[in-house]
PDB file of N, CA and C in Angstrom:
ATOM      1  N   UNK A   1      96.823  91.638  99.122  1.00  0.00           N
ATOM      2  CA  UNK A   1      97.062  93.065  99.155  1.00  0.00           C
ATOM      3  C   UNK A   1      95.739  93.765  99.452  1.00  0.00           C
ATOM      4  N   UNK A   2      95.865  94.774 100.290  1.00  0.00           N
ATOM      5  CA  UNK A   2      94.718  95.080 100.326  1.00  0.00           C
ATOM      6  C   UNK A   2      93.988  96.399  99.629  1.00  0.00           C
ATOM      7  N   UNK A   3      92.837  97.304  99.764  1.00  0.00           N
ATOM      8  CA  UNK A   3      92.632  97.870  98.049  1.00  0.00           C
ATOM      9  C   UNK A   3      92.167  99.210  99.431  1.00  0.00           C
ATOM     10  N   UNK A   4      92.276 100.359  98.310  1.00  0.00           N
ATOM     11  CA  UNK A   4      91.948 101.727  99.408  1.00  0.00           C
ATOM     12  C   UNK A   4      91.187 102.350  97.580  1.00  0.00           C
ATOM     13  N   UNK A   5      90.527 103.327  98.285  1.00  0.00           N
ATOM     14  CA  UNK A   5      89.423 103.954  97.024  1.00  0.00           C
ATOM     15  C   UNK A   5      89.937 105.557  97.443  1.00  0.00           C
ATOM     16  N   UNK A   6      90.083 105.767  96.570  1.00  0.00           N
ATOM     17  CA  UNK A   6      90.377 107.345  96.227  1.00  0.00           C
ATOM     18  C   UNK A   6      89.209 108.359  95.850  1.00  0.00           C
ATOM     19  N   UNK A   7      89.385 109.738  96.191  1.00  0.00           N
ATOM     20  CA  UNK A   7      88.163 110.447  95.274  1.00  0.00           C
ATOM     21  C   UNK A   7      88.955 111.860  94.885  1.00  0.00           C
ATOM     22  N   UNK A   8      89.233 112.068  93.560  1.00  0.00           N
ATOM     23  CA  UNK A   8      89.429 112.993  93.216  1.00  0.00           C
ATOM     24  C   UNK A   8      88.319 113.425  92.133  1.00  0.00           C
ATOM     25  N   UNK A   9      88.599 114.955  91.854  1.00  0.00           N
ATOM     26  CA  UNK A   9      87.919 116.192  90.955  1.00  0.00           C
ATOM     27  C   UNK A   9      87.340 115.237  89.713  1.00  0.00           C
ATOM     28  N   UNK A  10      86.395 116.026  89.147  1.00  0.00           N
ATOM     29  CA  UNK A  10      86.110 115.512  87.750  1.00  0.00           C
ATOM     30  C   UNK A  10      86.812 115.710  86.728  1.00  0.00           C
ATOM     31  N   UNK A  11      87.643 117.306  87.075  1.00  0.00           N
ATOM     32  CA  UNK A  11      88.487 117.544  86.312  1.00  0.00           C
ATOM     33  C   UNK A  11      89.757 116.769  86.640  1.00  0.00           C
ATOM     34  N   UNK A  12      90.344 116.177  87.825  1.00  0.00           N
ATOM     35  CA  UNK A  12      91.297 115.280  87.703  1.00  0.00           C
ATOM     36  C   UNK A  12      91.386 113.998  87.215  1.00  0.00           C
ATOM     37  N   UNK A  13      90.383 113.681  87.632  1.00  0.00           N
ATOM     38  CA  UNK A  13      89.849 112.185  86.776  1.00  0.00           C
ATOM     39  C   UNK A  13      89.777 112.128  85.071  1.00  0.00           C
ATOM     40  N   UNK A  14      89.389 113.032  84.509  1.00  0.00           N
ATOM     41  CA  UNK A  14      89.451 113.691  82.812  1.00  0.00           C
ATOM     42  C   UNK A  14      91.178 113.709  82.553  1.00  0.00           C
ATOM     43  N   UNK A  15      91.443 114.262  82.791  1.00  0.00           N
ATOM     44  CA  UNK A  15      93.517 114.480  82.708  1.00  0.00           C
ATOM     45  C   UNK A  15      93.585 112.994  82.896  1.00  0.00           C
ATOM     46  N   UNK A  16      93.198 112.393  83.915  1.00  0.00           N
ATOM     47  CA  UNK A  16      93.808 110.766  83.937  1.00  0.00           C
ATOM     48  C   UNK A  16      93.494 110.023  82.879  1.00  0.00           C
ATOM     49  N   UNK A  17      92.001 110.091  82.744  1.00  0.00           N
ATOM     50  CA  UNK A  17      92.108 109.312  81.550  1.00  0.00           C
ATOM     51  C   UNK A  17      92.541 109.451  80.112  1.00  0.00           C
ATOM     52  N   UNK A  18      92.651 110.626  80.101  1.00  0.00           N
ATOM     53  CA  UNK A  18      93.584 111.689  78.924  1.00  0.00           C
ATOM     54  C   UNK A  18      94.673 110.787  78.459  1.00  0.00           C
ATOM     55  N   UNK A  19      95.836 109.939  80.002  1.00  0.00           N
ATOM     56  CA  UNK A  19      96.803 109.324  79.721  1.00  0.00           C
ATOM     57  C   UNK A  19      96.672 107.965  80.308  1.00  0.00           C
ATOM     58  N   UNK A  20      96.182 107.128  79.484  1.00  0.00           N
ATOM     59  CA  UNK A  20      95.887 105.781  79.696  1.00  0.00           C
ATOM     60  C   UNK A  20      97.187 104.815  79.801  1.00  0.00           C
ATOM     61  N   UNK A  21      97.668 105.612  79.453  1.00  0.00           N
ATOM     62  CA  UNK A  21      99.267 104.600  79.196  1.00  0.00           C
ATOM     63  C   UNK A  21     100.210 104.780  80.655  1.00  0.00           C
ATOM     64  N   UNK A  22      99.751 105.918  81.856  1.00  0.00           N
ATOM     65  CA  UNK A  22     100.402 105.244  82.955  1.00  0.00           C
ATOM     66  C   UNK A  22      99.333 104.706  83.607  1.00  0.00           C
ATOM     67  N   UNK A  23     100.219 104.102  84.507  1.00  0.00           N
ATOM     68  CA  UNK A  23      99.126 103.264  85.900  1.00  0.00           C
ATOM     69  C   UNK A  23      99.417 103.904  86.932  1.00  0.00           C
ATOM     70  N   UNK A  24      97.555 104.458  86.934  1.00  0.00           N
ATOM     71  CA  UNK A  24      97.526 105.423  88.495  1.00  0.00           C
ATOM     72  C   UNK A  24      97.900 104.647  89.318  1.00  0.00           C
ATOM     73  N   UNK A  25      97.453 103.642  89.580  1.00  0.00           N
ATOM     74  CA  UNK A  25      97.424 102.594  90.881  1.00  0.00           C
ATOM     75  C   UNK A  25      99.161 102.411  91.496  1.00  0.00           C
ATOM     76  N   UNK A  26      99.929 102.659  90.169  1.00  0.00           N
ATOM     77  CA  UNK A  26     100.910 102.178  90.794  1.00  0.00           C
ATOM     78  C   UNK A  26     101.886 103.567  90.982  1.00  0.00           C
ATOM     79  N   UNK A  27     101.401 104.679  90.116  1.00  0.00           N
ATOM     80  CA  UNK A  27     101.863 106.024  90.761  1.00  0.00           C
ATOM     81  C   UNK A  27     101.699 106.439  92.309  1.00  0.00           C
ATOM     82  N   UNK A  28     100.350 106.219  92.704  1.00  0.00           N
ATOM     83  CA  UNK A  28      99.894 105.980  94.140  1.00  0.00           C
ATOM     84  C   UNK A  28     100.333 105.279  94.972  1.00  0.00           C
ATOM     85  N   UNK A  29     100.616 103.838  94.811  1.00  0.00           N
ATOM     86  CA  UNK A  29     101.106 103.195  95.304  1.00  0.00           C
ATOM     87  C   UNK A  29     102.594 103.567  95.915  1.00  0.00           C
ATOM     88  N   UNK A  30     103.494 104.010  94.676  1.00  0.00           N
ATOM     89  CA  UNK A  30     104.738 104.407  95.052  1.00  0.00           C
ATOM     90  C   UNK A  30     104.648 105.800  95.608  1.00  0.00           C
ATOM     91  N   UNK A  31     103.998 106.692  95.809  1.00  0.00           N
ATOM     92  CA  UNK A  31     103.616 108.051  96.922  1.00  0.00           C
ATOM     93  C   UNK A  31     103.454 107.441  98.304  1.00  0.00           C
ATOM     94  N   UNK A  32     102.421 106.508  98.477  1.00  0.00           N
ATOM     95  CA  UNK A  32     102.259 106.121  99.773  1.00  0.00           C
ATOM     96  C   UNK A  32     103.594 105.611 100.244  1.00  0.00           C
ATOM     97  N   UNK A  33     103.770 104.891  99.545  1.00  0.00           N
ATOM     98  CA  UNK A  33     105.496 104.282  99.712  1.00  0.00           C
ATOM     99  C   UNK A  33     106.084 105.326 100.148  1.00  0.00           C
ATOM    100  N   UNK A  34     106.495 106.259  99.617  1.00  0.00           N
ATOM    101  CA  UNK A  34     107.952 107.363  99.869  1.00  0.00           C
ATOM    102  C   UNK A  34     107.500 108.192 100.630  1.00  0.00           C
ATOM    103  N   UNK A  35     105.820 108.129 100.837  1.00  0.00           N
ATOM    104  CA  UNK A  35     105.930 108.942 102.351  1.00  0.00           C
ATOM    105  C   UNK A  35     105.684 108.107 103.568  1.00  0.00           C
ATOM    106  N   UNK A  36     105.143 106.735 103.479  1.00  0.00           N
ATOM    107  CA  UNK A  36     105.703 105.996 104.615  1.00  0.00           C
ATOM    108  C   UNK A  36     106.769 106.393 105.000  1.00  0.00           C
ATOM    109  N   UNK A  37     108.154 106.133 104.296  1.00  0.00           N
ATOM    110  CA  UNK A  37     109.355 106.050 104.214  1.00  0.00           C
ATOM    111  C   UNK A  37     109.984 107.517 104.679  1.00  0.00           C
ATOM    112  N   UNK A  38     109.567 108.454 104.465  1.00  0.00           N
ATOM    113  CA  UNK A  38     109.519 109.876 105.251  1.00  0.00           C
ATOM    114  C   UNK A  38     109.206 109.622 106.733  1.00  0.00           C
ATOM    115  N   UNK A  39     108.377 109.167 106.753  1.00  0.00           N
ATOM    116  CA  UNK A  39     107.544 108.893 108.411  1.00  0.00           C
ATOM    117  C   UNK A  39     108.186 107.922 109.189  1.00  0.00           C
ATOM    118  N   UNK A  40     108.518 107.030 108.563  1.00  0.00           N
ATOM    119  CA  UNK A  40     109.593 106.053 109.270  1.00  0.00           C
ATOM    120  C   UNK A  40     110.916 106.834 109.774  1.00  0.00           C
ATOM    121  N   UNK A  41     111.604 107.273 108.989  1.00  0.00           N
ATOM    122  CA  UNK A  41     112.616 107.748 109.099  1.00  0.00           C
ATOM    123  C   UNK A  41     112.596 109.342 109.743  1.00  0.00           C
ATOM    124  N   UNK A  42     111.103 110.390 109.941  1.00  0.00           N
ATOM    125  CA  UNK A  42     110.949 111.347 110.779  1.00  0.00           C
ATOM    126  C   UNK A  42     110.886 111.036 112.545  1.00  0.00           C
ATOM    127  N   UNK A  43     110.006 109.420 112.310  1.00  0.00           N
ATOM    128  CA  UNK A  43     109.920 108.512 113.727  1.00  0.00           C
ATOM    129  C   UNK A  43     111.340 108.422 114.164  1.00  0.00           C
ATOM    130  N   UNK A  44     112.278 107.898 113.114  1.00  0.00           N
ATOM    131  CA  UNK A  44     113.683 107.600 114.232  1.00  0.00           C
ATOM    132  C   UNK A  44     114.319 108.412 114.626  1.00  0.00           C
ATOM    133  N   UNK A  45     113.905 109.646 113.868  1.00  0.00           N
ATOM    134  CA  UNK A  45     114.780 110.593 114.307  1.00  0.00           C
ATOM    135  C   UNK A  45     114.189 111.069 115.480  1.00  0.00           C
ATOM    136  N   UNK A  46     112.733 111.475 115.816  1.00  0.00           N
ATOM    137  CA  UNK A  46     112.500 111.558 116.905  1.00  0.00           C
ATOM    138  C   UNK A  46     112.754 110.796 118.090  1.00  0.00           C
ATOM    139  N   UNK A  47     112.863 109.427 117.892  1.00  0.00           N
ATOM    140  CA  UNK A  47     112.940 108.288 118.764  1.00  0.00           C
ATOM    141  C   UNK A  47     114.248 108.641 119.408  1.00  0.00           C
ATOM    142  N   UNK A  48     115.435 109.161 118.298  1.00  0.00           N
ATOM    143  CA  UNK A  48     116.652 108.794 118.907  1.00  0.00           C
ATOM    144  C   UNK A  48     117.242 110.344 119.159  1.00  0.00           C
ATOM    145  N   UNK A  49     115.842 111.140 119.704  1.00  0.00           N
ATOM    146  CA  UNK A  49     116.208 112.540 120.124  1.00  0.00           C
ATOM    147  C   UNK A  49     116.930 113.204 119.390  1.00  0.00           C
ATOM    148  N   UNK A  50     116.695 113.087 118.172  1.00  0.00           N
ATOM    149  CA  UNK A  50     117.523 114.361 117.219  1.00  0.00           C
ATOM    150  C   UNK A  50     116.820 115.196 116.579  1.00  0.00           C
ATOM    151  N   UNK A  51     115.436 115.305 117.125  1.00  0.00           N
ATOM    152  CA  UNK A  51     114.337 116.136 116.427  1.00  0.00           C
ATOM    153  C   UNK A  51     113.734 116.925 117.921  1.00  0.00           C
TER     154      UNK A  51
END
C-alpha cells in the first residue's frame, strides 16, 4: 500500500488528538475512496454523453 503525508492546522491537529479513539488514517482513507468513486462515476457519465 502505498503512504501519502498530509498537512493540516495546528489547531486541527490538537482536535485530533483530543480523539484518539478514531483512526484518522482510515477516516481519510475512506474520503479518498468516495471521492474517487464520485470521479469515476462523473467520468462515465461524461464518457457516455450525459453530462
Amino acid at each position: 500500500m502505498a503512504a501519502i503525508t498530509i498537512a493540516v492546522s495546528e489547531k486541527e491537529k490538537k482536535f485530533m488528538d483530543e480523539h484518539p479513539e478514531i483512526k484518522w488514517s482510515e477516516v481519510l482513507r475512506n474520503a479518498i475512496l468516495h471521492k474517487l468513486e464520485q470521479l469515476k462515476k462523473f467520468e462515465e457519465l461524461v464518457k457516455r454523453g450525459e453530462l
